[in-house]
PDB file of N, CA and C in Angstrom:
ATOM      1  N   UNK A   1     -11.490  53.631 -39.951  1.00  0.00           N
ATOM      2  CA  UNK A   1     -10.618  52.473 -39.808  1.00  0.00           C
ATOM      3  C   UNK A   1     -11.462  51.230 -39.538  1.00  0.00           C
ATOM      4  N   UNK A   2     -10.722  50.185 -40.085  1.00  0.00           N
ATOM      5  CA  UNK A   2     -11.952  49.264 -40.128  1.00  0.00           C
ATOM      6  C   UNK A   2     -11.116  48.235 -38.942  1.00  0.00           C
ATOM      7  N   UNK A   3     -12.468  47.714 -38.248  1.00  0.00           N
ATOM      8  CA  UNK A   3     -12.669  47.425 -36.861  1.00  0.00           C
ATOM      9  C   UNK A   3     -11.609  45.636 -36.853  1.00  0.00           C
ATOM     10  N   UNK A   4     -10.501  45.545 -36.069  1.00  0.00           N
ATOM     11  CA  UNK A   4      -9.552  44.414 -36.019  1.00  0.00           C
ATOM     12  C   UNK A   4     -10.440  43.032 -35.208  1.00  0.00           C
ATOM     13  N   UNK A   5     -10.843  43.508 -34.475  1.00  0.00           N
ATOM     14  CA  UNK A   5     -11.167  42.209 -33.539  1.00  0.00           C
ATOM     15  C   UNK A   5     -12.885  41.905 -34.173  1.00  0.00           C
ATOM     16  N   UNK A   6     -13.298  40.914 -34.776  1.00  0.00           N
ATOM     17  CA  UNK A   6     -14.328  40.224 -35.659  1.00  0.00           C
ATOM     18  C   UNK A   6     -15.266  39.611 -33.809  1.00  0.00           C
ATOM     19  N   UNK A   7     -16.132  40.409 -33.310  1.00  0.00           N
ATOM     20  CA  UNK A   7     -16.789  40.233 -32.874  1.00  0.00           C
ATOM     21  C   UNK A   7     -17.885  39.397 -32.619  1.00  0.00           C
ATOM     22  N   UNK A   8     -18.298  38.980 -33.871  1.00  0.00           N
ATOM     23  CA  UNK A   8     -18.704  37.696 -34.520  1.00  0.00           C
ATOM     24  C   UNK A   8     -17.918  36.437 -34.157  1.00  0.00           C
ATOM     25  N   UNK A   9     -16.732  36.287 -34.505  1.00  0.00           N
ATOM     26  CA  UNK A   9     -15.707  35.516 -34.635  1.00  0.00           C
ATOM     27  C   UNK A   9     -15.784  34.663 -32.926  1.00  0.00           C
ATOM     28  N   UNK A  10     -15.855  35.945 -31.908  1.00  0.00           N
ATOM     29  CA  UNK A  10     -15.463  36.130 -30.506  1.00  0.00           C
ATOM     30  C   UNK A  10     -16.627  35.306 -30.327  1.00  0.00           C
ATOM     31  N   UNK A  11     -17.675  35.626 -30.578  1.00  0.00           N
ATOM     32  CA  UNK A  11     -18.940  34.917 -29.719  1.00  0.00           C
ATOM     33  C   UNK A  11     -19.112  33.802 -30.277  1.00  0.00           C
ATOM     34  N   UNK A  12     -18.640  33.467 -31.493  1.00  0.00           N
ATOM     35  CA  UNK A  12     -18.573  32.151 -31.558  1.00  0.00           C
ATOM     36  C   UNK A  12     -17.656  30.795 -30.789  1.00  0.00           C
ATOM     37  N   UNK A  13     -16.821  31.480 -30.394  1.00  0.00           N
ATOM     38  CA  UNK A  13     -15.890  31.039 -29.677  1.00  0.00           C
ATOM     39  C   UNK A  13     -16.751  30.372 -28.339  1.00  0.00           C
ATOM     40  N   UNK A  14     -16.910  31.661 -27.606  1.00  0.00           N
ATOM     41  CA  UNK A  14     -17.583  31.872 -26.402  1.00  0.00           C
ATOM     42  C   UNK A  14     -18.600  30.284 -26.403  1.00  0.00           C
ATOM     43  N   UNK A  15     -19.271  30.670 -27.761  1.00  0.00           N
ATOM     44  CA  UNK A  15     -20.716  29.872 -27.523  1.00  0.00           C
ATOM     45  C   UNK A  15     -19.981  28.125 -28.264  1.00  0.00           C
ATOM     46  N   UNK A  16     -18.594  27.717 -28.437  1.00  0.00           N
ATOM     47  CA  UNK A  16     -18.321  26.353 -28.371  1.00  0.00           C
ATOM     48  C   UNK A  16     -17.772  26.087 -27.313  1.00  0.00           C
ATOM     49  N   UNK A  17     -17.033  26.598 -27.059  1.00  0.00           N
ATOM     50  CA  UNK A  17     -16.015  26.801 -25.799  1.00  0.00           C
ATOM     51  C   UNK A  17     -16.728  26.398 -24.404  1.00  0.00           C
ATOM     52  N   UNK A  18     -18.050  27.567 -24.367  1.00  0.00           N
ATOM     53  CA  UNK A  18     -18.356  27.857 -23.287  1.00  0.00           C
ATOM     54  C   UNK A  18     -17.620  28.809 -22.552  1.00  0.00           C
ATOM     55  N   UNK A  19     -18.781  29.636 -21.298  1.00  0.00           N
ATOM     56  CA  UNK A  19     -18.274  30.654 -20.210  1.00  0.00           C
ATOM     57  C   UNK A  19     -17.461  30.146 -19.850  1.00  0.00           C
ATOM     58  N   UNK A  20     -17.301  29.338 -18.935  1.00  0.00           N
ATOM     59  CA  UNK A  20     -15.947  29.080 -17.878  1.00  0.00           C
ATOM     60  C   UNK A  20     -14.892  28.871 -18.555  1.00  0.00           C
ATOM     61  N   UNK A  21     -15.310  28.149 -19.472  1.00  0.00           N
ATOM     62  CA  UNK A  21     -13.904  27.757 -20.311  1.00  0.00           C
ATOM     63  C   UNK A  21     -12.584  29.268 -20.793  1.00  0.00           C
ATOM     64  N   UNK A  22     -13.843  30.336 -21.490  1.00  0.00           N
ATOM     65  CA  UNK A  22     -13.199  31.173 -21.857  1.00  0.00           C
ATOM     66  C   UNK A  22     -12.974  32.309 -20.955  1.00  0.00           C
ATOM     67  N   UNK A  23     -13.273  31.973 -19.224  1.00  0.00           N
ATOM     68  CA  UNK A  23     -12.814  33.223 -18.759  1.00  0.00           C
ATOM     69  C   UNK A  23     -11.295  32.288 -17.939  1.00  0.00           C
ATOM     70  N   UNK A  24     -11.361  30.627 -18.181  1.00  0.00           N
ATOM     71  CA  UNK A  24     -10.199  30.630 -17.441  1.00  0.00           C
ATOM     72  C   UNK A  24      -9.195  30.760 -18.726  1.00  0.00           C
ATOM     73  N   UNK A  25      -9.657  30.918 -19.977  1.00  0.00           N
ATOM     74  CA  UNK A  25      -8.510  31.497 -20.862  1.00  0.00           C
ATOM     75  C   UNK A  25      -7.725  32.351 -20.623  1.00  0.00           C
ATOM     76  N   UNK A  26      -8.817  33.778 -20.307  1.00  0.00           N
ATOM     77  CA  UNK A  26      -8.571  34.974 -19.754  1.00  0.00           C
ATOM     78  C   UNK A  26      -7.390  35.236 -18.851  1.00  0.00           C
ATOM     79  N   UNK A  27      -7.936  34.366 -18.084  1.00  0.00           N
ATOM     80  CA  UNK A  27      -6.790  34.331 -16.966  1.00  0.00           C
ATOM     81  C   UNK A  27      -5.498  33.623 -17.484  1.00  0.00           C
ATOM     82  N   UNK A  28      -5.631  32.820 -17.992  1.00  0.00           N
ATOM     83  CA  UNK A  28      -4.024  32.059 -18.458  1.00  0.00           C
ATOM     84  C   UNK A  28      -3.793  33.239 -19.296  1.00  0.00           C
ATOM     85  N   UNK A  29      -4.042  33.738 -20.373  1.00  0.00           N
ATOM     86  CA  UNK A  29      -3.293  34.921 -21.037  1.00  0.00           C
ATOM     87  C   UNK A  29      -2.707  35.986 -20.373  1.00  0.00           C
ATOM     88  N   UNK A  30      -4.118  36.495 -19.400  1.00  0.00           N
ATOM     89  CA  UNK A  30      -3.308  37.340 -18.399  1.00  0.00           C
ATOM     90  C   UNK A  30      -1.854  37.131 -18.081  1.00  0.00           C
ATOM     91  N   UNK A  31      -1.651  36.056 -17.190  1.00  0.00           N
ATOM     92  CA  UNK A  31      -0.601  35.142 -16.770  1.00  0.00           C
ATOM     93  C   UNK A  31       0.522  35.617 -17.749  1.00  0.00           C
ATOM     94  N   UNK A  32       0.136  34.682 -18.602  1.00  0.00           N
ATOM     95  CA  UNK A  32       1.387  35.015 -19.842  1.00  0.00           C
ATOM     96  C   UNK A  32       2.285  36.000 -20.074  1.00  0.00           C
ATOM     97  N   UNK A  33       0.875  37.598 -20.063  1.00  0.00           N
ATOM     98  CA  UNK A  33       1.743  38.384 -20.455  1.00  0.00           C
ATOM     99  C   UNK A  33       2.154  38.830 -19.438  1.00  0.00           C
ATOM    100  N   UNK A  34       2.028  38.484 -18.118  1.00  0.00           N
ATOM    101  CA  UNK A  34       2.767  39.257 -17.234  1.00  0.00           C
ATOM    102  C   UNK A  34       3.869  38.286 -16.665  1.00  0.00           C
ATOM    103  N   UNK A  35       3.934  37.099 -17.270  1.00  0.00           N
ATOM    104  CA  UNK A  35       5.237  36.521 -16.951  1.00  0.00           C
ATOM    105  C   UNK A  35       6.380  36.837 -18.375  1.00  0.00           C
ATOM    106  N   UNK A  36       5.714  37.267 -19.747  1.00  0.00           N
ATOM    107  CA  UNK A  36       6.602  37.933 -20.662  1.00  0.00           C
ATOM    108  C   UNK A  36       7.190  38.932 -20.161  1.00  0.00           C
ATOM    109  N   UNK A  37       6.174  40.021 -19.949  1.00  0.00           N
ATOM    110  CA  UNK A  37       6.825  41.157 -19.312  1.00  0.00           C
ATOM    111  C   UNK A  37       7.872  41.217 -18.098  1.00  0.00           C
ATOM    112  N   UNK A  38       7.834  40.229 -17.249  1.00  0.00           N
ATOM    113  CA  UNK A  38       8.882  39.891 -16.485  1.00  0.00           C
ATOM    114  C   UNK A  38      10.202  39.504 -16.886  1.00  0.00           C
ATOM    115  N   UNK A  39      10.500  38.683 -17.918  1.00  0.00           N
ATOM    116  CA  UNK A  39      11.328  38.057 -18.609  1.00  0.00           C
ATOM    117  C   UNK A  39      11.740  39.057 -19.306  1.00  0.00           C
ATOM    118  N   UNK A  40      11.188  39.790 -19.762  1.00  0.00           N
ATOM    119  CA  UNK A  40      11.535  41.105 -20.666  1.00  0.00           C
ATOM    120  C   UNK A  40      12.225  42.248 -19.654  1.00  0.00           C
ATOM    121  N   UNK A  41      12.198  42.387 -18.162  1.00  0.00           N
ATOM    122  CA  UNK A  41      12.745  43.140 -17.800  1.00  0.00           C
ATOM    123  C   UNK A  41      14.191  42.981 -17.216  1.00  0.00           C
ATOM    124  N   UNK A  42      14.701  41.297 -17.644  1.00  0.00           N
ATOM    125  CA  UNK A  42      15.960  41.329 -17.320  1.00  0.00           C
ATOM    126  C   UNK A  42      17.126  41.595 -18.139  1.00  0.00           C
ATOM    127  N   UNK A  43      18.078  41.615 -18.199  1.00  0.00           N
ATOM    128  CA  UNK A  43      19.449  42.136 -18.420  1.00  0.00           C
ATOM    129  C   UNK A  43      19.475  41.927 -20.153  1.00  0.00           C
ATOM    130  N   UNK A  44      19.490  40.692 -20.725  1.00  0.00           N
ATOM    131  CA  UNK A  44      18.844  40.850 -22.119  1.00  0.00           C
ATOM    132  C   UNK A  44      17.919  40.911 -22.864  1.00  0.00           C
ATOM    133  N   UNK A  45      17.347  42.457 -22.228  1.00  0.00           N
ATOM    134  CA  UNK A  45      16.304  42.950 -22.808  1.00  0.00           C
ATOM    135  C   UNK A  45      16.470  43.097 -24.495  1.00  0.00           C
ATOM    136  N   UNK A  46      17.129  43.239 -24.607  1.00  0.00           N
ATOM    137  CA  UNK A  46      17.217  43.154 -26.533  1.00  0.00           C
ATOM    138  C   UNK A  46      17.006  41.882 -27.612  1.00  0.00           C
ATOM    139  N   UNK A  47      16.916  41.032 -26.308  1.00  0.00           N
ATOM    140  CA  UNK A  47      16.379  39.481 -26.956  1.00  0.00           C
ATOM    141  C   UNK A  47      15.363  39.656 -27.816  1.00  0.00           C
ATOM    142  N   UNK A  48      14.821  39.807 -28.997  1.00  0.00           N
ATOM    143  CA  UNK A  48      14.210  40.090 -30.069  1.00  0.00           C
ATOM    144  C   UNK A  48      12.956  39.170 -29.312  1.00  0.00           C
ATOM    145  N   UNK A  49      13.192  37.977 -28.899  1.00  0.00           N
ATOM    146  CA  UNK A  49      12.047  36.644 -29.116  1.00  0.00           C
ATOM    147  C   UNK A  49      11.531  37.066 -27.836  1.00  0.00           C
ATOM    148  N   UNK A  50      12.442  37.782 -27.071  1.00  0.00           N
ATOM    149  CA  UNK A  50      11.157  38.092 -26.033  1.00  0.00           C
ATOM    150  C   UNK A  50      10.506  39.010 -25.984  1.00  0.00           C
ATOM    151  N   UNK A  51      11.025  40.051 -26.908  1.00  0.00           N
ATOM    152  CA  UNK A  51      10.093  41.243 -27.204  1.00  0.00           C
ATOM    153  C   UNK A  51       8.938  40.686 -28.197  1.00  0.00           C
ATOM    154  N   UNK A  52       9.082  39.638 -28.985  1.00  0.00           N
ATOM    155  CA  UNK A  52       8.303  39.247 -30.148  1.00  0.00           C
ATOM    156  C   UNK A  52       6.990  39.008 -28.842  1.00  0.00           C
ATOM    157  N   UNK A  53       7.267  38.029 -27.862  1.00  0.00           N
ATOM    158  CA  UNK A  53       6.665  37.136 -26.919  1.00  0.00           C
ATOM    159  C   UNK A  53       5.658  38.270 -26.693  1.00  0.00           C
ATOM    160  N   UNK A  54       6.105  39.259 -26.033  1.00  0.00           N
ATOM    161  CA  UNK A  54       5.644  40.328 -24.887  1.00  0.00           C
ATOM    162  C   UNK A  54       4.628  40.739 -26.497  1.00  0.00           C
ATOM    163  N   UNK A  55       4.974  40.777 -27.565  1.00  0.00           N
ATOM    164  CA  UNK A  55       3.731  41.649 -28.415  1.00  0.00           C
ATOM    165  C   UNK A  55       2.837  40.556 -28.583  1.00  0.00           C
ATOM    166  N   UNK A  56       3.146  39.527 -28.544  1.00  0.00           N
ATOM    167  CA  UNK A  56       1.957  38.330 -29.054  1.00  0.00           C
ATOM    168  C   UNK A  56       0.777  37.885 -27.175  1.00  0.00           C
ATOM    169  N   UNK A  57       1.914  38.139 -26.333  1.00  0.00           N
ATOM    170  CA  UNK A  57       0.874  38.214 -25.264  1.00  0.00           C
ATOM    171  C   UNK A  57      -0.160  39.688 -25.163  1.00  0.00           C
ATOM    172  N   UNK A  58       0.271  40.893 -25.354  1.00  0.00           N
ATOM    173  CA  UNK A  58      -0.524  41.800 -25.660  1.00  0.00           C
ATOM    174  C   UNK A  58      -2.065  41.352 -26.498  1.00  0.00           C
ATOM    175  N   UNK A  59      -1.440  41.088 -27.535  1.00  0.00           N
ATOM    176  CA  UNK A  59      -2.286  40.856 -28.675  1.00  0.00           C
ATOM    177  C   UNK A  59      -3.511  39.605 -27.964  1.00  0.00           C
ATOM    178  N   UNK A  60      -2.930  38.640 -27.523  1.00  0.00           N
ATOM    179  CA  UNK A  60      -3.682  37.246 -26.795  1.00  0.00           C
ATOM    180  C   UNK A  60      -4.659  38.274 -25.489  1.00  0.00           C
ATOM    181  N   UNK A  61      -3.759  38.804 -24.834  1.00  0.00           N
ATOM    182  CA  UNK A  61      -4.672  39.595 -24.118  1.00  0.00           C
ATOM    183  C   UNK A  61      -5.939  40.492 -24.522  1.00  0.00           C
ATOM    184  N   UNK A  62      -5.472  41.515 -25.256  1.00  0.00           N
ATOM    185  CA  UNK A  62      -6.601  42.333 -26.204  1.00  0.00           C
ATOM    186  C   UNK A  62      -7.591  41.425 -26.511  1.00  0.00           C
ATOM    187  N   UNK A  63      -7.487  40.276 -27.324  1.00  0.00           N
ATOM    188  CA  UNK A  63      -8.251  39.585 -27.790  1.00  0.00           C
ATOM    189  C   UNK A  63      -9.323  39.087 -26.528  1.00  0.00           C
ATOM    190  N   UNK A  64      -8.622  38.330 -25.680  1.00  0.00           N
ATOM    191  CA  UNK A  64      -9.701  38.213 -24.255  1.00  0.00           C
ATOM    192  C   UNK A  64     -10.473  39.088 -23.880  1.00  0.00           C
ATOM    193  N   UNK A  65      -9.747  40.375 -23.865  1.00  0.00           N
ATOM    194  CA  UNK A  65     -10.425  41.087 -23.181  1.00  0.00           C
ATOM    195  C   UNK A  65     -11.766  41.715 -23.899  1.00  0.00           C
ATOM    196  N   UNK A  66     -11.478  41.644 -25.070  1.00  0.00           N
ATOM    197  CA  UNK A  66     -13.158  41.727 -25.806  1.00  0.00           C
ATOM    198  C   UNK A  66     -13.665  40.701 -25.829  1.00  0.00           C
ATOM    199  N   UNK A  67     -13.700  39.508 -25.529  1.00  0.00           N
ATOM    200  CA  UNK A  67     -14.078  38.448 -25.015  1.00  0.00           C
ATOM    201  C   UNK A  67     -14.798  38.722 -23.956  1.00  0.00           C
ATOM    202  N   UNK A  68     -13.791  39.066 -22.900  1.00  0.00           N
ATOM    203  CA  UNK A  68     -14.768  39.462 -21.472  1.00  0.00           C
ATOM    204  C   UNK A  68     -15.921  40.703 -21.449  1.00  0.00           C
ATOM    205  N   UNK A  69     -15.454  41.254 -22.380  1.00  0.00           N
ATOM    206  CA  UNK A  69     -16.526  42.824 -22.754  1.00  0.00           C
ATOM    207  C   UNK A  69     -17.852  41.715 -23.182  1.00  0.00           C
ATOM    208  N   UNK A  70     -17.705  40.617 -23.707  1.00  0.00           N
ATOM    209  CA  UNK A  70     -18.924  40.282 -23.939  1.00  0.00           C
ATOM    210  C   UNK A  70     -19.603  38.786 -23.135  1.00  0.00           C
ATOM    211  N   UNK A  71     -18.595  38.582 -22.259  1.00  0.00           N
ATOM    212  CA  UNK A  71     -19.066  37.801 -21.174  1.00  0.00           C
ATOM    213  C   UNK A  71     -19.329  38.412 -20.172  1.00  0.00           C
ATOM    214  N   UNK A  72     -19.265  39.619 -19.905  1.00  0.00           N
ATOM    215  CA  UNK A  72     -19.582  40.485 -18.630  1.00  0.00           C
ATOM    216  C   UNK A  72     -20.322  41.166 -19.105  1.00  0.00           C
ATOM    217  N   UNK A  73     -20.833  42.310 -18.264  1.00  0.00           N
ATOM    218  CA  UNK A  73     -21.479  43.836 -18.560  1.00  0.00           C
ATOM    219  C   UNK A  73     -21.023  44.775 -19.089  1.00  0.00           C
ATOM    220  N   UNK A  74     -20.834  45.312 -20.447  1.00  0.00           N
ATOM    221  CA  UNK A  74     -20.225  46.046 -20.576  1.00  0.00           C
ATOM    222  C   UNK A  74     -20.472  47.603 -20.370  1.00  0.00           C
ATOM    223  N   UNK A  75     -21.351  47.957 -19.677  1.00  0.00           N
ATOM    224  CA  UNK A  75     -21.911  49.086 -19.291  1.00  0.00           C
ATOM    225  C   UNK A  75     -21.235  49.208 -17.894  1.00  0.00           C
ATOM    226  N   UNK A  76     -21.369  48.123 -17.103  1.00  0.00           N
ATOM    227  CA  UNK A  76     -20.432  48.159 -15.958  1.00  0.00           C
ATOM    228  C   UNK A  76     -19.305  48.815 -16.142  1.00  0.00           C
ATOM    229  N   UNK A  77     -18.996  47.836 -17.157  1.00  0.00           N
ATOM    230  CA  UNK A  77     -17.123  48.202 -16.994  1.00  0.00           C
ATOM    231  C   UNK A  77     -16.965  49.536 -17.551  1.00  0.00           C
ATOM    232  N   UNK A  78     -17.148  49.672 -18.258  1.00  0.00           N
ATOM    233  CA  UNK A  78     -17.019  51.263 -18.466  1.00  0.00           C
ATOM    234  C   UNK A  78     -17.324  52.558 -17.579  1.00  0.00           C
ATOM    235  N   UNK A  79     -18.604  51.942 -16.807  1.00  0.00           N
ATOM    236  CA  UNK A  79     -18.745  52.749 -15.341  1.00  0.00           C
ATOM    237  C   UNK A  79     -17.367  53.077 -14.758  1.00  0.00           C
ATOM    238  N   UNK A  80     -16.669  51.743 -14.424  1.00  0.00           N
ATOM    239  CA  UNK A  80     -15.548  51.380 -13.206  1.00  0.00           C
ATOM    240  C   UNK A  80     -14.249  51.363 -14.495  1.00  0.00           C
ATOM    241  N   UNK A  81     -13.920  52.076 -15.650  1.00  0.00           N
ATOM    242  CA  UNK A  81     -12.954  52.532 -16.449  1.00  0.00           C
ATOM    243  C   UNK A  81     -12.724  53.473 -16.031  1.00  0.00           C
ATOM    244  N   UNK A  82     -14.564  54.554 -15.932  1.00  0.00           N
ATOM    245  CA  UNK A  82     -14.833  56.136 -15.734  1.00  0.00           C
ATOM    246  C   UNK A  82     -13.797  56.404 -14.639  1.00  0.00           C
ATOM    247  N   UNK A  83     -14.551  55.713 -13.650  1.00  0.00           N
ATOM    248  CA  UNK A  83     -14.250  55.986 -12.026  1.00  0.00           C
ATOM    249  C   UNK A  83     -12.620  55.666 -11.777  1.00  0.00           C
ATOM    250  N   UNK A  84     -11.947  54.642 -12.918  1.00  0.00           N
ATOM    251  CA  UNK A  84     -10.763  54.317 -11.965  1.00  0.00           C
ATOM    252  C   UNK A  84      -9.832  55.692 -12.876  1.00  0.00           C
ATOM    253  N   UNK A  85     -10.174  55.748 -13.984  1.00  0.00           N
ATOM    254  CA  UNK A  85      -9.280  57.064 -14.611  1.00  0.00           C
ATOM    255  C   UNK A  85     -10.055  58.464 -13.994  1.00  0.00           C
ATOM    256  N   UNK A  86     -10.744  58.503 -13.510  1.00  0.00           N
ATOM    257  CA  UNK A  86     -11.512  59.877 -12.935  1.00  0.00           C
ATOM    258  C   UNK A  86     -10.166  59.605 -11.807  1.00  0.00           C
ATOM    259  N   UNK A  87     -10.473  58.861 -10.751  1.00  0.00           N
ATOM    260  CA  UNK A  87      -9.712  58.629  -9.418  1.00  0.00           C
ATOM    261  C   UNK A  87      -8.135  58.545  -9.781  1.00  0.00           C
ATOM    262  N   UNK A  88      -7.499  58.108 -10.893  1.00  0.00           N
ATOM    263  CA  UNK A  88      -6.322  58.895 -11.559  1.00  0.00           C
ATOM    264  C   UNK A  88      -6.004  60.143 -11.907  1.00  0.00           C
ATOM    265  N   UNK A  89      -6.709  60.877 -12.464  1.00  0.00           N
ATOM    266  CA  UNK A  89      -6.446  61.947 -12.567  1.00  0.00           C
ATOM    267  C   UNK A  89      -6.481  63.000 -11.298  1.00  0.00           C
ATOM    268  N   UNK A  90      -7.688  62.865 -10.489  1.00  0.00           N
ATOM    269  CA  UNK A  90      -7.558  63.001  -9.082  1.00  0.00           C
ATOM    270  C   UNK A  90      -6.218  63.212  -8.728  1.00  0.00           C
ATOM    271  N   UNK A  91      -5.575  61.987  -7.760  1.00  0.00           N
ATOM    272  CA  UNK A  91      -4.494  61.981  -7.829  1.00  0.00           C
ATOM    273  C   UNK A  91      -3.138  62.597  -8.941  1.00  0.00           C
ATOM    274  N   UNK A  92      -3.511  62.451  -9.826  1.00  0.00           N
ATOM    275  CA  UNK A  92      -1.766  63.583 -10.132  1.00  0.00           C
ATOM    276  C   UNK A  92      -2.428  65.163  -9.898  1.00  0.00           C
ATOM    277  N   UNK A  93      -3.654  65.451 -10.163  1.00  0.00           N
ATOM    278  CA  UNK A  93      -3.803  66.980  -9.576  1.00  0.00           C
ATOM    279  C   UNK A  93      -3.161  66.982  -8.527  1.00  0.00           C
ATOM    280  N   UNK A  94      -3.809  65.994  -7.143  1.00  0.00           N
ATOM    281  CA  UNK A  94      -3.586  66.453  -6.249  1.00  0.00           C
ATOM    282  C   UNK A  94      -1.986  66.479  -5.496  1.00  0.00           C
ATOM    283  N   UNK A  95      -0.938  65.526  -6.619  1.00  0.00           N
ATOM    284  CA  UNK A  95       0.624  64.858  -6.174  1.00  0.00           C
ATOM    285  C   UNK A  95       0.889  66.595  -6.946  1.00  0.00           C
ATOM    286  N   UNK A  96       0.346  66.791  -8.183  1.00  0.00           N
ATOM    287  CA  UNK A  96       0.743  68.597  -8.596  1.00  0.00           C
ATOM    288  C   UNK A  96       0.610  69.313  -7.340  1.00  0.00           C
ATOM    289  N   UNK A  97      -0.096  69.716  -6.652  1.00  0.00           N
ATOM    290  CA  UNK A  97      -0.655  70.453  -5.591  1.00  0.00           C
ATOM    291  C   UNK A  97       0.139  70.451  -4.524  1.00  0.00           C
ATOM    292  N   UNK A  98       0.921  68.903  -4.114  1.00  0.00           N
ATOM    293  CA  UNK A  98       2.034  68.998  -2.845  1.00  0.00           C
ATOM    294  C   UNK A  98       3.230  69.253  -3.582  1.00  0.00           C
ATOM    295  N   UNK A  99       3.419  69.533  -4.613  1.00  0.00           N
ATOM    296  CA  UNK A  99       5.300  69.698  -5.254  1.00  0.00           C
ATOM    297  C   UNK A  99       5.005  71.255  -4.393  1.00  0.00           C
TER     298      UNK A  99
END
């Protein structure tokens, strides 16, 4: 499958933009989609435009976030991916174990 997010594309960004610029992007997208997703959990949830919203903040997000894979460490983060889904799974063994 051939690869969606143009990596190339990303660091060019990065390198007009600038660091700060594009991690306070980061954060405003963040934002976004978790104020879509809010809006999306009230009573007319079938509102098409806010489900449209909630996929285009996904998408804005994804996109950052390989952004940040290449403004950060990405050896790090994958360390602390390991560890936080290791320390998940942990836990439901151990929530199995008290039923």
């Amino acid at each position: 499958m051939k690869e969606i997010i143009d990596r190339e594309l990303l660091n060019k960004i990065i390198q007009i933009n600038g660091r700060d610029a594009q991690i306070e992007m980061i954060q405003e997208e963040c934002i976004e989609l978790a104020l879509a997703l809010q809006k999306c959990k009230r009573k007319d949830i079938n509102d098409i435009d806010k489900l449209i919203s909630v996929y285009d903040e996904i998408a804005d997000v994804i996109i950052m976030i390989e952004q940040a894979k290449i403004l950060f460490n990405q050896d790090i983060i994958n360390k602390r991916i390991r560890y936080k889904l290791n320390r998940m799974k942990r836990r439901i063994i151990e929530n199995n174990e008290n039923c």
